[in-house]
C-alpha atoms as a PDB file:
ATOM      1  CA  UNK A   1     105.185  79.931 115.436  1.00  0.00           C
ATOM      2  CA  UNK A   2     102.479  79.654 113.058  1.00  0.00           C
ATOM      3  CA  UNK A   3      99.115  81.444 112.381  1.00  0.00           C
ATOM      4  CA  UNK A   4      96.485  81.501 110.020  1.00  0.00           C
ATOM      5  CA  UNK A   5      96.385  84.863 108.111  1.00  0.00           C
ATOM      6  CA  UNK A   6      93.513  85.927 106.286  1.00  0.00           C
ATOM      7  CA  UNK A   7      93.152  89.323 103.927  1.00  0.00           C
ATOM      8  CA  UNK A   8      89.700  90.151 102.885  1.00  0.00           C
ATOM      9  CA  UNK A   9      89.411  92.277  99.800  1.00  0.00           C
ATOM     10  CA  UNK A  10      86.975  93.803  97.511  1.00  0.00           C
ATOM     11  CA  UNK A  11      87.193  90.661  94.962  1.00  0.00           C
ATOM     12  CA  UNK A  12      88.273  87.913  97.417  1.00  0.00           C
ATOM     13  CA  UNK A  13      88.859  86.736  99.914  1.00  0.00           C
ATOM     14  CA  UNK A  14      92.181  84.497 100.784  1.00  0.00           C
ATOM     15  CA  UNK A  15      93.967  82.748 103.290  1.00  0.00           C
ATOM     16  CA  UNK A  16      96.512  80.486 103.906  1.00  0.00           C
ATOM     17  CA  UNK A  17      98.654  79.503 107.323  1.00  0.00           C
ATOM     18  CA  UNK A  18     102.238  81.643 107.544  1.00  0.00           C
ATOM     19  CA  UNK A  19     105.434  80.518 109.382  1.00  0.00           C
ATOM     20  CA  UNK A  20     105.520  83.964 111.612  1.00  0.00           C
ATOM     21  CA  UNK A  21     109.202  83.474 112.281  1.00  0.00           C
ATOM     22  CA  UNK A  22     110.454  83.400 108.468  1.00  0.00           C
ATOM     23  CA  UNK A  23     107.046  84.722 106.929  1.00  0.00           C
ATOM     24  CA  UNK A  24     107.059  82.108 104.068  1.00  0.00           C
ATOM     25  CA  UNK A  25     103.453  80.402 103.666  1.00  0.00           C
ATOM     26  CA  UNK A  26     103.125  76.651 104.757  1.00  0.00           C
ATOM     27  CA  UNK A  27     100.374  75.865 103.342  1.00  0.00           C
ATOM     28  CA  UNK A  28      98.336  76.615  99.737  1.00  0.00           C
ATOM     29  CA  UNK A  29      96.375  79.800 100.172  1.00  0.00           C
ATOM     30  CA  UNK A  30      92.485  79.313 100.059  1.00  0.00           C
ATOM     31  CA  UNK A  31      90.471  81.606  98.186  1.00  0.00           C
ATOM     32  CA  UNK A  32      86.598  82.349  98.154  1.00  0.00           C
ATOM     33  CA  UNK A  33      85.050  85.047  96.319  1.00  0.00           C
ATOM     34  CA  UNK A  34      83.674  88.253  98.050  1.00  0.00           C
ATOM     35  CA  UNK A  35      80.445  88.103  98.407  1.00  0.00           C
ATOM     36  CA  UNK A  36      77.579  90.340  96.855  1.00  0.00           C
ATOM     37  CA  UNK A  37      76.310  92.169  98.643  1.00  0.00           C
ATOM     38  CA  UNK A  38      79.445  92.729 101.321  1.00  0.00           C
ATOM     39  CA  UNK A  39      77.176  92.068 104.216  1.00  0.00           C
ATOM     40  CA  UNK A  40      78.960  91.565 107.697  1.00  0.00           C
ATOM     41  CA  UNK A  41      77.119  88.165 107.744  1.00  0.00           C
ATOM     42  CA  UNK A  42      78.406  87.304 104.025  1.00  0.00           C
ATOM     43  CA  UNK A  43      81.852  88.124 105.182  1.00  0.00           C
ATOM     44  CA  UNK A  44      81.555  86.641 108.113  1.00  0.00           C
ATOM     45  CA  UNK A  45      80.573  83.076 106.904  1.00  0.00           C
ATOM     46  CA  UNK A  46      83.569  83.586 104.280  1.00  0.00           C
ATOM     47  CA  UNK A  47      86.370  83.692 106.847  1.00  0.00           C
ATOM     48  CA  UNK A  48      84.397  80.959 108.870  1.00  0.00           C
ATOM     49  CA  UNK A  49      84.691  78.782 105.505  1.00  0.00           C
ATOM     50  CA  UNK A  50      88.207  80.040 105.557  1.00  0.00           C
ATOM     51  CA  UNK A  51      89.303  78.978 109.003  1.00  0.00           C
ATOM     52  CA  UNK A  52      87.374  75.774 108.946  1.00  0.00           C
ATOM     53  CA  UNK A  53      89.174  74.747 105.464  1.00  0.00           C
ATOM     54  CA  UNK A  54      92.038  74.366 107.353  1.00  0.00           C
ATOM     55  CA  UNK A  55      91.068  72.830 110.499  1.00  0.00           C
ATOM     56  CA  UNK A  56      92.567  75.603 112.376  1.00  0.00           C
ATOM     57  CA  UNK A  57      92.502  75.777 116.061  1.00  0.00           C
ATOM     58  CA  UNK A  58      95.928  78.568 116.668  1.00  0.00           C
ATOM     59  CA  UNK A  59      96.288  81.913 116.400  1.00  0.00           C
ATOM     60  CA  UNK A  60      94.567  83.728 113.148  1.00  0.00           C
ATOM     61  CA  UNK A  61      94.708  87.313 111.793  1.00  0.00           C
ATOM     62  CA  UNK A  62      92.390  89.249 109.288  1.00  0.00           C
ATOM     63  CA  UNK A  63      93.100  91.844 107.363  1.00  0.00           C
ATOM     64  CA  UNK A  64      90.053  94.287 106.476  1.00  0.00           C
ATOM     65  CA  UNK A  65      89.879  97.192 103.905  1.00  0.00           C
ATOM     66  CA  UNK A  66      88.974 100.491 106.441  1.00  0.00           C
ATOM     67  CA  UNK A  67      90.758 102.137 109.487  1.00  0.00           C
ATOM     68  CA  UNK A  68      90.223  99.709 112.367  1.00  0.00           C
ATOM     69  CA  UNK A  69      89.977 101.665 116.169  1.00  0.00           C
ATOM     70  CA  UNK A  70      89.273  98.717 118.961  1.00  0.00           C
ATOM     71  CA  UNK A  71      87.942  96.027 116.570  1.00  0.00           C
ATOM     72  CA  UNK A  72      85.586  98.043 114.791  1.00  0.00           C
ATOM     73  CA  UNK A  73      85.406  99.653 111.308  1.00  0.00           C
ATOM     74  CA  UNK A  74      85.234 103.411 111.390  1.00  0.00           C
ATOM     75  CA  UNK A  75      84.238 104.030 107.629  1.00  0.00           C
ATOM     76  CA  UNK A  76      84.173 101.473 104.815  1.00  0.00           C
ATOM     77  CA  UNK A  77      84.763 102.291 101.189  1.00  0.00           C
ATOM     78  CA  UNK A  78      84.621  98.628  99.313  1.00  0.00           C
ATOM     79  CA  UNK A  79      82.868  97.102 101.414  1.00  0.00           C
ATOM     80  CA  UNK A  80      79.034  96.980 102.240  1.00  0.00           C
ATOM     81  CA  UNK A  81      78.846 100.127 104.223  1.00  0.00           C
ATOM     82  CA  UNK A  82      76.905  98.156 107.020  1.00  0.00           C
ATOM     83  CA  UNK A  83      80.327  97.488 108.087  1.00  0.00           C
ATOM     84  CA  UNK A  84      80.682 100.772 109.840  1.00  0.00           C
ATOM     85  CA  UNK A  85      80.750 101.087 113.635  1.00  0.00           C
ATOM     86  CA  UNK A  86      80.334  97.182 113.687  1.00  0.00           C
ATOM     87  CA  UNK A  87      83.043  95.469 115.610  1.00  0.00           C
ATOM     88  CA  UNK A  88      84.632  93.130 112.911  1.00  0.00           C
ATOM     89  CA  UNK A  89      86.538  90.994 115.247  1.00  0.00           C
ATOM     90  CA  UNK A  90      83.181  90.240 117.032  1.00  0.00           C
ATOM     91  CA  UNK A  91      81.459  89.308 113.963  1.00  0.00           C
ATOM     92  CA  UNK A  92      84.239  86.857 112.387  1.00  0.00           C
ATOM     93  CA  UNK A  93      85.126  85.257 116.263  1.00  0.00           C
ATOM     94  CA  UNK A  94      81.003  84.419 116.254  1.00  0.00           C
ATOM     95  CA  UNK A  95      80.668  83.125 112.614  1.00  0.00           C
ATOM     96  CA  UNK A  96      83.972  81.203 113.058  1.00  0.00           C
ATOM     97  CA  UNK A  97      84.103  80.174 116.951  1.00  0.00           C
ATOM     98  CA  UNK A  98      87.556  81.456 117.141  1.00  0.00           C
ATOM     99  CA  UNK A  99      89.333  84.518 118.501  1.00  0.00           C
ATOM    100  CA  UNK A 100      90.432  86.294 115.324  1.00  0.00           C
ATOM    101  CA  UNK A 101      92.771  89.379 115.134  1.00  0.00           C
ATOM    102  CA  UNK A 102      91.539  92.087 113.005  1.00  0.00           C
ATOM    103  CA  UNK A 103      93.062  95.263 111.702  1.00  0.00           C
ATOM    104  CA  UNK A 104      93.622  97.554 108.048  1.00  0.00           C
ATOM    105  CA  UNK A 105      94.503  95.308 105.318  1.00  0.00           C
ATOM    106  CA  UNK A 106      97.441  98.046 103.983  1.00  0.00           C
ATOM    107  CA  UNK A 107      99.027  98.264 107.501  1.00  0.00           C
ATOM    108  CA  UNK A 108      98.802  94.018 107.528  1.00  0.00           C
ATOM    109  CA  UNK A 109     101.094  94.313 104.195  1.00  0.00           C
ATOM    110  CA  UNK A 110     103.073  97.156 105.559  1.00  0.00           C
ATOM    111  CA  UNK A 111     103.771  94.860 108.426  1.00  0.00           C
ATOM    112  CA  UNK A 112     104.946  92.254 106.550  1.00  0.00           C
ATOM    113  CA  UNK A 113     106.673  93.967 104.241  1.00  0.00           C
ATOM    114  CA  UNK A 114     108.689  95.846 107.018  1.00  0.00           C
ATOM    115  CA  UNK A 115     109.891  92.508 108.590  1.00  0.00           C
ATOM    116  CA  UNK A 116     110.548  90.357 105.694  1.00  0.00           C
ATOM    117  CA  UNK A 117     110.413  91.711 101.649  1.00  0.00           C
ATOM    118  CA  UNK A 118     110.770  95.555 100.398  1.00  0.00           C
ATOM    119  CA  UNK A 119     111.199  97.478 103.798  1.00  0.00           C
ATOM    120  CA  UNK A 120     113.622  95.506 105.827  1.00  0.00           C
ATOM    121  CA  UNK A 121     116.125  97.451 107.751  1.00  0.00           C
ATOM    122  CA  UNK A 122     114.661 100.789 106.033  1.00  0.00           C
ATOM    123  CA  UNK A 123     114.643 103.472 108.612  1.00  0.00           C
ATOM    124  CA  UNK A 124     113.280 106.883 108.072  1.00  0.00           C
ATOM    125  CA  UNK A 125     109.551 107.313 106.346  1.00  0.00           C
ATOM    126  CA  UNK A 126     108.648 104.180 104.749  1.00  0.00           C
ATOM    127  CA  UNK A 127     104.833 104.351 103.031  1.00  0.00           C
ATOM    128  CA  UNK A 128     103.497 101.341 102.080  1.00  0.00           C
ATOM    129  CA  UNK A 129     100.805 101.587  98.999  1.00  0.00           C
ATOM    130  CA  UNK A 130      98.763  98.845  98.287  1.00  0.00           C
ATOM    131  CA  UNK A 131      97.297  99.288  94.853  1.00  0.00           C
ATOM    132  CA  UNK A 132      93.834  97.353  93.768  1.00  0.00           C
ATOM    133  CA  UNK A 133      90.594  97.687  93.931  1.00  0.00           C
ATOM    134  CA  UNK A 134      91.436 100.707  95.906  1.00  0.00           C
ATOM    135  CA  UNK A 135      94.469 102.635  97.010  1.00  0.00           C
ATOM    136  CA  UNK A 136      95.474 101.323 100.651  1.00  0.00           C
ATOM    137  CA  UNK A 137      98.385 103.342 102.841  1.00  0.00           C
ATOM    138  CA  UNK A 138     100.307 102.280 105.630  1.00  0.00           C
ATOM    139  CA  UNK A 139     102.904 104.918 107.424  1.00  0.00           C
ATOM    140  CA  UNK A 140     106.172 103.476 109.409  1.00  0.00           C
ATOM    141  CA  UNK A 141     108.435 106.119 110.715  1.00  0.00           C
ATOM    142  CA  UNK A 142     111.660 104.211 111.764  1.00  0.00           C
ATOM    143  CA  UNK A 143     110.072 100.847 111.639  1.00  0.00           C
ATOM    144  CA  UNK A 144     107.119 101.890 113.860  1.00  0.00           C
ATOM    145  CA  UNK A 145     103.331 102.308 112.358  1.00  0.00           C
ATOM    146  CA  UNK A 146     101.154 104.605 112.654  1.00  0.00           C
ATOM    147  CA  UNK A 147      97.933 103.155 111.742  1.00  0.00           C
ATOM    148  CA  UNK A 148      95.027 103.466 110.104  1.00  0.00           C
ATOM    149  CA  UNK A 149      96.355 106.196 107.399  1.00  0.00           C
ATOM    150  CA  UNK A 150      93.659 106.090 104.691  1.00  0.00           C
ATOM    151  CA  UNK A 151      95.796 107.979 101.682  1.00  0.00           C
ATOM    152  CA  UNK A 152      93.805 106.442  98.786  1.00  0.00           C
ATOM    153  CA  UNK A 153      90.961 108.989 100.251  1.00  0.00           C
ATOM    154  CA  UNK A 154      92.896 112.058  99.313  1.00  0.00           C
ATOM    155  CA  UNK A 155      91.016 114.482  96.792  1.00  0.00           C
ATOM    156  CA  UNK A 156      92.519 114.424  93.219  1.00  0.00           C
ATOM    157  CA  UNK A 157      90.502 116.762  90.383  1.00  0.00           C
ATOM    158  CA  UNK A 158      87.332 116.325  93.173  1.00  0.00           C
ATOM    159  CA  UNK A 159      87.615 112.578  93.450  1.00  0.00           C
ATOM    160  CA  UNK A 160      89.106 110.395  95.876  1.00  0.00           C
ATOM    161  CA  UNK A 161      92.505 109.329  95.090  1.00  0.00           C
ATOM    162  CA  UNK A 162      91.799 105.933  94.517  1.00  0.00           C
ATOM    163  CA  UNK A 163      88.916 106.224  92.004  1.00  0.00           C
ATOM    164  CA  UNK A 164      91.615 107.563  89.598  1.00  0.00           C
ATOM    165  CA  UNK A 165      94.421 105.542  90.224  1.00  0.00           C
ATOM    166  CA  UNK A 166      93.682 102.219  91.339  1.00  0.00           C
ATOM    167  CA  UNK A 167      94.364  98.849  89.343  1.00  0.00           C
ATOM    168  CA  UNK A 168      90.692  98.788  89.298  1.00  0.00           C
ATOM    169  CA  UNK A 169      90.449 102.326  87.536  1.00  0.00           C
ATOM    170  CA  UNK A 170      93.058 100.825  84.906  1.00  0.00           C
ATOM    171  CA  UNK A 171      90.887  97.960  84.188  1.00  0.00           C
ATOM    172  CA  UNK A 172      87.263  99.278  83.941  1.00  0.00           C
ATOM    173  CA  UNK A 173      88.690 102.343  81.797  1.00  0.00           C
ATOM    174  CA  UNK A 174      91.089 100.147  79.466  1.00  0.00           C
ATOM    175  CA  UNK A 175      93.763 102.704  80.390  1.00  0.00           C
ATOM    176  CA  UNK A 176      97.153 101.746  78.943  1.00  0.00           C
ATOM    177  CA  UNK A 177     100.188 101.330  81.343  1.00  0.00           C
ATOM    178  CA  UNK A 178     101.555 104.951  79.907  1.00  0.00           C
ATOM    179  CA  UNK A 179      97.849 106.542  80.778  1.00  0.00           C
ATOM    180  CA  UNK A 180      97.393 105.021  84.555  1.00  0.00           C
ATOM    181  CA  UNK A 181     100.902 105.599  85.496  1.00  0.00           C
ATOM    182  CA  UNK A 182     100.276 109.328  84.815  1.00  0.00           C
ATOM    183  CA  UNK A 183      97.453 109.433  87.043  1.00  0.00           C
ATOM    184  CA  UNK A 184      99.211 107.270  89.768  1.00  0.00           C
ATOM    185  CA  UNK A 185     102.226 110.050  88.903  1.00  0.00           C
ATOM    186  CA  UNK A 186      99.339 113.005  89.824  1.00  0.00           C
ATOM    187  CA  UNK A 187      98.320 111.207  93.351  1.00  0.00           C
ATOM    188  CA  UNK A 188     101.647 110.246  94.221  1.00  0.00           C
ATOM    189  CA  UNK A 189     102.806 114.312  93.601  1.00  0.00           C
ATOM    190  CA  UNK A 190      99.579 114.690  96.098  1.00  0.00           C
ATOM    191  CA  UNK A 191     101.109 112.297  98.844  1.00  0.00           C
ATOM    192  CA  UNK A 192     104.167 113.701  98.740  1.00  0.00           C
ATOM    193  CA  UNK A 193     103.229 116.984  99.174  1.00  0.00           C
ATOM    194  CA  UNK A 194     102.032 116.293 102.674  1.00  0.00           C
ATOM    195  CA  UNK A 195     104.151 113.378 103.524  1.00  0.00           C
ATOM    196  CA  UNK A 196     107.731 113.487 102.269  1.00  0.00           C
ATOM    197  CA  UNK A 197     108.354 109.874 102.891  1.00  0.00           C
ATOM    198  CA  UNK A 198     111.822 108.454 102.383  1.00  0.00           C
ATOM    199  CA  UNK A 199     110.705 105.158 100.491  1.00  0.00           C
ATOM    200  CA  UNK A 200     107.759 104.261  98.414  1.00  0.00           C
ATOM    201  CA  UNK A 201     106.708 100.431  98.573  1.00  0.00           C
ATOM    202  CA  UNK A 202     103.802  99.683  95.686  1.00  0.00           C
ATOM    203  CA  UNK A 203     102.201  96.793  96.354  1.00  0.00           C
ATOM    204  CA  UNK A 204      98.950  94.746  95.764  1.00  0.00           C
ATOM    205  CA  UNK A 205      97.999  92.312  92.955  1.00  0.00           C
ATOM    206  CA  UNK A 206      99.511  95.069  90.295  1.00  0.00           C
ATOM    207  CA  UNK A 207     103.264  95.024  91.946  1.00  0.00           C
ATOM    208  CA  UNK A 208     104.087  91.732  90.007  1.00  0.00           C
ATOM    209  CA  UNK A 209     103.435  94.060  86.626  1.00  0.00           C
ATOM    210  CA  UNK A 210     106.288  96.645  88.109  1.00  0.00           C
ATOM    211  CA  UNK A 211     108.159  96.865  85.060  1.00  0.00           C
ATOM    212  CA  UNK A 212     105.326  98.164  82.931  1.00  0.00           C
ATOM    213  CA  UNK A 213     104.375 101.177  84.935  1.00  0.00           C
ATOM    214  CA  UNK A 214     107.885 101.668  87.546  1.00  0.00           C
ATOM    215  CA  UNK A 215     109.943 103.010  85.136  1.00  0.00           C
ATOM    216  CA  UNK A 216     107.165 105.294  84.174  1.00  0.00           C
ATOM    217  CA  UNK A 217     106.835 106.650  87.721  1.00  0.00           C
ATOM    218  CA  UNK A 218     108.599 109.935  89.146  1.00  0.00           C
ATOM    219  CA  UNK A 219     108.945 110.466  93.120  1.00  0.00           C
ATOM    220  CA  UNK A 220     111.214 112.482  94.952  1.00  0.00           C
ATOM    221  CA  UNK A 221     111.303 109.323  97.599  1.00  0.00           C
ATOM    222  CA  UNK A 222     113.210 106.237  96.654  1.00  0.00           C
ATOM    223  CA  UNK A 223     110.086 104.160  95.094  1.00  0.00           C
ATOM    224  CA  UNK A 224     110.348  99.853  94.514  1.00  0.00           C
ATOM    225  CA  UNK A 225     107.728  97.056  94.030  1.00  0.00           C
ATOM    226  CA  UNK A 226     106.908  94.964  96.884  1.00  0.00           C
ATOM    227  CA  UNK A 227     108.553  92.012  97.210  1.00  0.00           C
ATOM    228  CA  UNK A 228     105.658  89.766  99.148  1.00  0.00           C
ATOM    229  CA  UNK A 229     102.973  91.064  96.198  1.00  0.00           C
ATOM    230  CA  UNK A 230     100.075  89.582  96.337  1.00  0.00           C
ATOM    231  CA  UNK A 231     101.174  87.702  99.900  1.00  0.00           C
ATOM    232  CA  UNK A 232     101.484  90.628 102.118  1.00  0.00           C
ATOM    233  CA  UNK A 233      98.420  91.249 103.731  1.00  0.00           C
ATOM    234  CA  UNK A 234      98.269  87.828 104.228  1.00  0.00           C
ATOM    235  CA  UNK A 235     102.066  87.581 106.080  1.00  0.00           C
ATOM    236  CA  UNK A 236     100.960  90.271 107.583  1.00  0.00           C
ATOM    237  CA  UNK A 237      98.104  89.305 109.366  1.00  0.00           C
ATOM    238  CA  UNK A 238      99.244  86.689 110.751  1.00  0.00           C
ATOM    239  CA  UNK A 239     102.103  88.301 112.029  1.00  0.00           C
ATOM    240  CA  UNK A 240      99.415  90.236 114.185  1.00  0.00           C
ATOM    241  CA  UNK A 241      97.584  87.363 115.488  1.00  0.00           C
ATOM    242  CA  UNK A 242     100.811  86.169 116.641  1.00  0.00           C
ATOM    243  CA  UNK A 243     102.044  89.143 118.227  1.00  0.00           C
ATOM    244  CA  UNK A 244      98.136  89.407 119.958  1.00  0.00           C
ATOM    245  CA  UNK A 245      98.443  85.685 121.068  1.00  0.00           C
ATOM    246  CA  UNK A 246     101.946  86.501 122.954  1.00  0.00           C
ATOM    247  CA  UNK A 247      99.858  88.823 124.998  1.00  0.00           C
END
């Protein structure tokens, strides 16, 4: 089966249409810039271009940065915070004319990751980290998620996790690789202390650098790069769309 998955994040916007049964990607991936401001119309007429790029009348999947409860975003952190409460599945199914799946962009990588790259046949606590222009988190506990986990929020010296250890901190600040991967060290030390996970997944954009910061990293969990990288929360979300359309 195919479906079109799409992962919206704080710099762009991409898409491209996934083989759901092997999760390789059959097609180029399409890729807009976010727009400025974030605006649930802006966004909305991005994934529209999106769809309509690829002429696609099957199943399609976004993934969205923010907890998702029946469609809609309960916060929003990178996003236009007119997002919140809105239901994002109605916006994108009106600017597009098509039914899209929506849910957390970390648990669409989590998924995918889980079924075909860094997590496969893992049992225990897997957490999923998808490090950008935030700090994403998705939870599986013997292969099962429980979503919506929003770890990058967790308080570090009084800020958020994620505004000291994100790829995005790194680049705004210049850090060096041996400076950001002793912040990532501090939040990851914070995570654990409530979590205990078996396995630590990085992934996002920065997991094809692994080799500069990994070896610098110290976890009491097993901790390895992502396989899927940048195409995870892509795979991912079209994984959901496919499991909604078998519904």
């Amino acid at each position: 089966m195919k479906s079109l998955g799409i992962d919206v994040g704080g710099s762009g916007i991409k898409g491209a249409i996934v083989d759901t049964r092997t999760g390789r990607l059959v097609s180029e991936r399409f890729r807009v810039p976010t727009p400025e401001p974030s605006t649930s119309r802006a966004i909305g007429v991005a994934v529209a271009r999106i769809i309509r790029h690829f002429e696609w009348r099957g199943p399609v999947g976004c993934g969205m940065p923010g907890p998702i409860k029946g469609g809609r975003l309960v916060t929003m952190n990178n996003l236009h915070k007119g997002w919140i409460g809105l239901s994002a599945e109605d916006v994108f199914s009106k600017a597009s004319g098509r039914p899209v799946k929506v849910l957390n962009d970390a648990d669409a990588a989590g998924l995918a990751e889980l079924r075909f790259g860094a997590g496969r046949k893992e049992c225990g606590v897997v957490l999923m980290l998808t490090v950008g222009t935030g700090i994403g988190s998705a939870i599986f506990i013997d292969g099962v998620l429980l979503p919506n986990t929003e770890l990058g929020q967790l308080d570090i010296r009084g800020k958020r996790g994620e505004k000291r250890a994100s790829a995005k901190v790194k680049k705004d600040k210049s850090l060096s690789w041996s400076a950001w991967a002793k912040r990532l060290n501090e939040y990851l030390a914070a995570v654990e202390t409530i979590l205990l996970p078996d396995l630590i997944i990085i992934g996002g954009g920065i997991s094809r650098r692994s080799k500069k910061f990994a070896p610098k990293l110290k976890t009491r969990a097993r901790l390895i790069p992502a396989q899927l990288q940048n195409e995870a929360g892509i795979i991912g979300a079209a994984l959901a769309a496919a499991r909604a359309d078998r519904r």
